[in-house]
Protein backbone atom coordinates (compact mmCIF):
# COMPACT_ATOMS: atom_id res chain seq x y z
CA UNK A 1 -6.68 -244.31 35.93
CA UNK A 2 -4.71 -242.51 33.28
CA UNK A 3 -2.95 -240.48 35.61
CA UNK A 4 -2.40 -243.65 37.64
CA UNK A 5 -0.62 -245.65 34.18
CA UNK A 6 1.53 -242.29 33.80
CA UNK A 7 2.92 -242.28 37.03
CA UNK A 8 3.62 -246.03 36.87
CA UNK A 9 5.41 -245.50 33.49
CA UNK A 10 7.57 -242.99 34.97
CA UNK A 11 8.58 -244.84 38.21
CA UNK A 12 9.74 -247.64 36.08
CA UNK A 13 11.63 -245.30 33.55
CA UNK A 14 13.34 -243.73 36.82
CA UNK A 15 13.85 -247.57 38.25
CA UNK A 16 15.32 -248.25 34.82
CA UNK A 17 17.45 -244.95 34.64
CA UNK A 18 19.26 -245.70 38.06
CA UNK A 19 19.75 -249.41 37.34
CA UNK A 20 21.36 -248.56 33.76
CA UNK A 21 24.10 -245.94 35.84
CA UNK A 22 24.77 -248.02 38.63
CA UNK A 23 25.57 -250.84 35.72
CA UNK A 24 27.26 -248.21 33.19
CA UNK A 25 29.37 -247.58 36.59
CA UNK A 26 30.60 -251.02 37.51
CA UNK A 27 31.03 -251.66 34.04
CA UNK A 28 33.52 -248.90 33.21
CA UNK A 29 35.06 -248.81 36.61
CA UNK A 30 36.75 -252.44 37.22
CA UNK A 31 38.67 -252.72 33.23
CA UNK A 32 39.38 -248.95 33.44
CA UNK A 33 41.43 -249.84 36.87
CA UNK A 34 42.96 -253.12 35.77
CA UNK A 35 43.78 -250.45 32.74
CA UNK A 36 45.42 -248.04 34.56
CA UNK A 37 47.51 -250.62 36.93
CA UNK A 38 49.47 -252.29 33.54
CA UNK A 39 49.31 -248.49 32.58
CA UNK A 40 51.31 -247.46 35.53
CA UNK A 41 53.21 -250.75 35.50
CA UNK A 42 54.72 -249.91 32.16
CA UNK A 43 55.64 -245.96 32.92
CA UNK A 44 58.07 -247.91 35.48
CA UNK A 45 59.91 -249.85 32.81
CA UNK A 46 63.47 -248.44 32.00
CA UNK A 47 62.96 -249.71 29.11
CA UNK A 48 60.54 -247.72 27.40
CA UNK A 49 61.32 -244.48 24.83
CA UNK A 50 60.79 -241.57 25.89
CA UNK A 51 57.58 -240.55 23.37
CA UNK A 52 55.81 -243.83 24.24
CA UNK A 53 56.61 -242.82 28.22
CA UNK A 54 54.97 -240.08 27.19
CA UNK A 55 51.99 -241.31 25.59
CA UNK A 56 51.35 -243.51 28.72
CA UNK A 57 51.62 -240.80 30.98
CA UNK A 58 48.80 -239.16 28.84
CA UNK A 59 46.79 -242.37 28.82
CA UNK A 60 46.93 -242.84 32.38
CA UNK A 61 45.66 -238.86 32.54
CA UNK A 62 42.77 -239.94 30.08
CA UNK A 63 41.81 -243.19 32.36
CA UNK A 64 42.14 -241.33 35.40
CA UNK A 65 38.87 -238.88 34.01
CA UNK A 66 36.91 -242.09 32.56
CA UNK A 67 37.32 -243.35 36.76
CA UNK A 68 35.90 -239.86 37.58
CA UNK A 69 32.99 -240.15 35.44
CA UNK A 70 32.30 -244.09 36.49
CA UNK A 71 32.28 -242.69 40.12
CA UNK A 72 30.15 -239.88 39.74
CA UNK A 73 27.51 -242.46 38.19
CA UNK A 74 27.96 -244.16 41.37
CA UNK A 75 27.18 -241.04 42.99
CA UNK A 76 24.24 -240.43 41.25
CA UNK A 77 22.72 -243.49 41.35
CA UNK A 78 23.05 -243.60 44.85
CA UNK A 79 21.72 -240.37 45.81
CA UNK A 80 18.34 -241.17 43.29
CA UNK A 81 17.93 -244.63 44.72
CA UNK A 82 16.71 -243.21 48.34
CA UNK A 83 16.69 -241.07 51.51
CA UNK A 84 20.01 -239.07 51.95
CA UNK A 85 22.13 -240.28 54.81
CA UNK A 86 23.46 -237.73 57.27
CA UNK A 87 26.20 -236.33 55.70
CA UNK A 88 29.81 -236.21 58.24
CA UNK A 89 31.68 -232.58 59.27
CA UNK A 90 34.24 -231.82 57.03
CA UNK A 91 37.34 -229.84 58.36
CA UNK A 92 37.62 -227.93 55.00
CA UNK A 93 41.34 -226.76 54.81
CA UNK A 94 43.25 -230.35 54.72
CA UNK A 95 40.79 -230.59 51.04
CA UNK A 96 41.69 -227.50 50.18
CA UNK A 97 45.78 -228.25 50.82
CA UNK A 98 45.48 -231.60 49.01
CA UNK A 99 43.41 -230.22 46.05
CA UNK A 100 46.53 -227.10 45.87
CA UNK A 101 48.91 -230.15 45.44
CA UNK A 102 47.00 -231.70 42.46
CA UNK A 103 46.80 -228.49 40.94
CA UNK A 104 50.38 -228.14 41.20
CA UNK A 105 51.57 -231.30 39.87
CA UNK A 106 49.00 -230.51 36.91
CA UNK A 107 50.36 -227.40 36.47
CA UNK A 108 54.03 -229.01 36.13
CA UNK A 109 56.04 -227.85 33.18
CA UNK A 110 53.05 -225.48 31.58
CA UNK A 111 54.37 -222.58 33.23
CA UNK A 112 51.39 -221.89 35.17
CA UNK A 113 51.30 -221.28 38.70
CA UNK A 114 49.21 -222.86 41.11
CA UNK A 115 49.07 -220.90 44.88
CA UNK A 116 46.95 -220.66 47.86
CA UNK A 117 45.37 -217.44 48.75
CA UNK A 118 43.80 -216.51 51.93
CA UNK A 119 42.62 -219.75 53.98
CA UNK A 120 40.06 -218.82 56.76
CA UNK A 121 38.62 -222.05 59.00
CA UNK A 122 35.77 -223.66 57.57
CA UNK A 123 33.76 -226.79 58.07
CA UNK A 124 30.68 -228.78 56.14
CA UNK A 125 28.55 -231.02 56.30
CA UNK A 126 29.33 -233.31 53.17
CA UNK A 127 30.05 -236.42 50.97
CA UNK A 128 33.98 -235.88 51.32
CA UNK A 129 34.60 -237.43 47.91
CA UNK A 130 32.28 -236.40 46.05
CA UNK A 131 32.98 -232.25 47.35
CA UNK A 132 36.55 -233.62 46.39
CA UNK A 133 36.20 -234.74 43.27
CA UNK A 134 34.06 -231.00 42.45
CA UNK A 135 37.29 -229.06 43.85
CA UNK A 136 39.70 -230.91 41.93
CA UNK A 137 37.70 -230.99 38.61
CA UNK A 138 37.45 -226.76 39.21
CA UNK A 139 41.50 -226.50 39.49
CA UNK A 140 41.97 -229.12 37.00
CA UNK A 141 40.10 -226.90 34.56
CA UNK A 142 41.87 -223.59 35.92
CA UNK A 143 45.12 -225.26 35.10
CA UNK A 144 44.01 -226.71 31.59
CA UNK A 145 43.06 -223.34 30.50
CA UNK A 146 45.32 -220.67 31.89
CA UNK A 147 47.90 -219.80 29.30
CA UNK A 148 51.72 -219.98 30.03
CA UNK A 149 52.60 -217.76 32.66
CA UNK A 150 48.98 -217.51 33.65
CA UNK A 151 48.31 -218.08 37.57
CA UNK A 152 45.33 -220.15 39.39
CA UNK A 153 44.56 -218.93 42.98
CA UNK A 154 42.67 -221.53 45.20
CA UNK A 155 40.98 -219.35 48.53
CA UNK A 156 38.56 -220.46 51.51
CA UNK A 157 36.60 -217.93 53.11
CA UNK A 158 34.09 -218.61 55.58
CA UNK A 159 31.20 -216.49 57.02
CA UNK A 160 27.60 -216.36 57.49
CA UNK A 161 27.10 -220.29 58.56
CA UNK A 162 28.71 -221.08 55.21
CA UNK A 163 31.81 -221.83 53.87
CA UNK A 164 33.65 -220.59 50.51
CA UNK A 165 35.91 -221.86 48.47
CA UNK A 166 37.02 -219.93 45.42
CA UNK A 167 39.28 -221.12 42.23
CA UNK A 168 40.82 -217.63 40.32
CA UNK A 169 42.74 -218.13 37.25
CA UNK A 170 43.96 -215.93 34.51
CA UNK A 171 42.52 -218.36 31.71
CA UNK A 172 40.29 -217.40 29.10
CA UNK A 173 37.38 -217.70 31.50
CA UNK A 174 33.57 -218.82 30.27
CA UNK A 175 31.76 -217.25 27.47
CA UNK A 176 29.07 -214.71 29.23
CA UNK A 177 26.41 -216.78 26.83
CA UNK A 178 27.64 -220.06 29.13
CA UNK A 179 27.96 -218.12 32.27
C-alpha cells in the first residue's frame, strides 16, 4: 500500500511537471513572437539612430533564444507525455548547409570565420527541428566564443550505420572539469 501511495505521488508530480512546461511554453512563446514582429518592424524604420538600431538588433538576438527555449519545452513535454512516433529520414547535408549559413551571418563583423569541411552523405532518422535547433545552438556557441580571427569548421562524416556531424573552433574550448 505504501509503495502503491508513492508511485501515485510520483505519477501526479510527473503529470504536473509536463502540464507546467507545456504551459511555461505557450506562455512565453505567443508575446515573445508578437515581441519580435514590432521588434523587426522597427529595425525597418529609416528613422531610427543608429545605437538604438543597434540595440534592437540585439533584442531581436535575445528574443530569438527565449523562442528556442519555449520550443524546446514543447519538445520536452511532448516527448514525456507518450509513445515516440516514428521519427522521418533526414537527408543530412541540406541541415548541415543551412546551419553553415547561420553560422556565417553570426559570425558577421567578429572576424571569425565560419567554413565547411569535409561533407560525406548521411541520413537519420529524426525530429528535423529539434536535430536543428541542437546544430545551430553548437555553431552558435563556436561563433560566440572563438576570438577574432579564430575559425569554426562544421564537418559530416558518415560510417558504421551512423552519421557524424562535427563543430571545430579555435575558441577557448570547455574546462576539462565540464568536459
Amino acid at each position: 500500500e505504501t509503495l502503491n501511495g508513492m508511485l501515485a505521488r510520483l505519477d501526479e508530480a510527473f503529470r504536473q511537471m509536463r502540464r507546467f512546461a507545456a504551459d511555461a511554453a505557450h506562455e512565453l512563446r505567443t508575446p515573445l513572437t508578437a515581441l519580435k514582429g514590432g521588434i523587426e518592424v522597427a529595425l525597418r524604420s529609416s528613422r531610427t539612430p543608429e545605437e538604438y538600431r543597434h540595440v534592437l538588433a540585439s533584442s531581436l538576438e535575445d528574443v530569438d533564444r527565449l523562442i528556442h527555449v519555449a520550443e524546446d519545452l514543447l519538445l520536452l513535454s511532448r516527448a514525456a507525455a507518450g509513445p515516440e512516433l516514428p521519427r522521418p529520414r533526414i537527408e543530412m547535408e541540406p541541415l548541415v548547409l543551412e546551419v553553415l549559413e547561420v553560422g556565417a551571418r553570426l559570425a558577421q563583423g567578429t572576424g571569425v570565420h565560419v567554413k565547411l569541411g569535409g561533407v560525406a552523405p548521411a541520413a537519420v532518422r529524426a525530429d528535423a527541428g529539434a536535430l536543428g535547433r541542437a546544430m545551430r545552438n553548437l555553431v552558435e556557441n563556436a561563433v560566440e566564443y572563438t576570438p577574432p580571427g579564430g575559425t569554426v569548421e562544421l564537418t559530416l562524416g558518415s560510417g558504421d550505420g551512423q552519421a557524424m556531424f562535427a563543430v571545430r573552433d579555435t575558441g577557448i574550448g570547455i574546462a576539462p572539469a565540464d568536459a
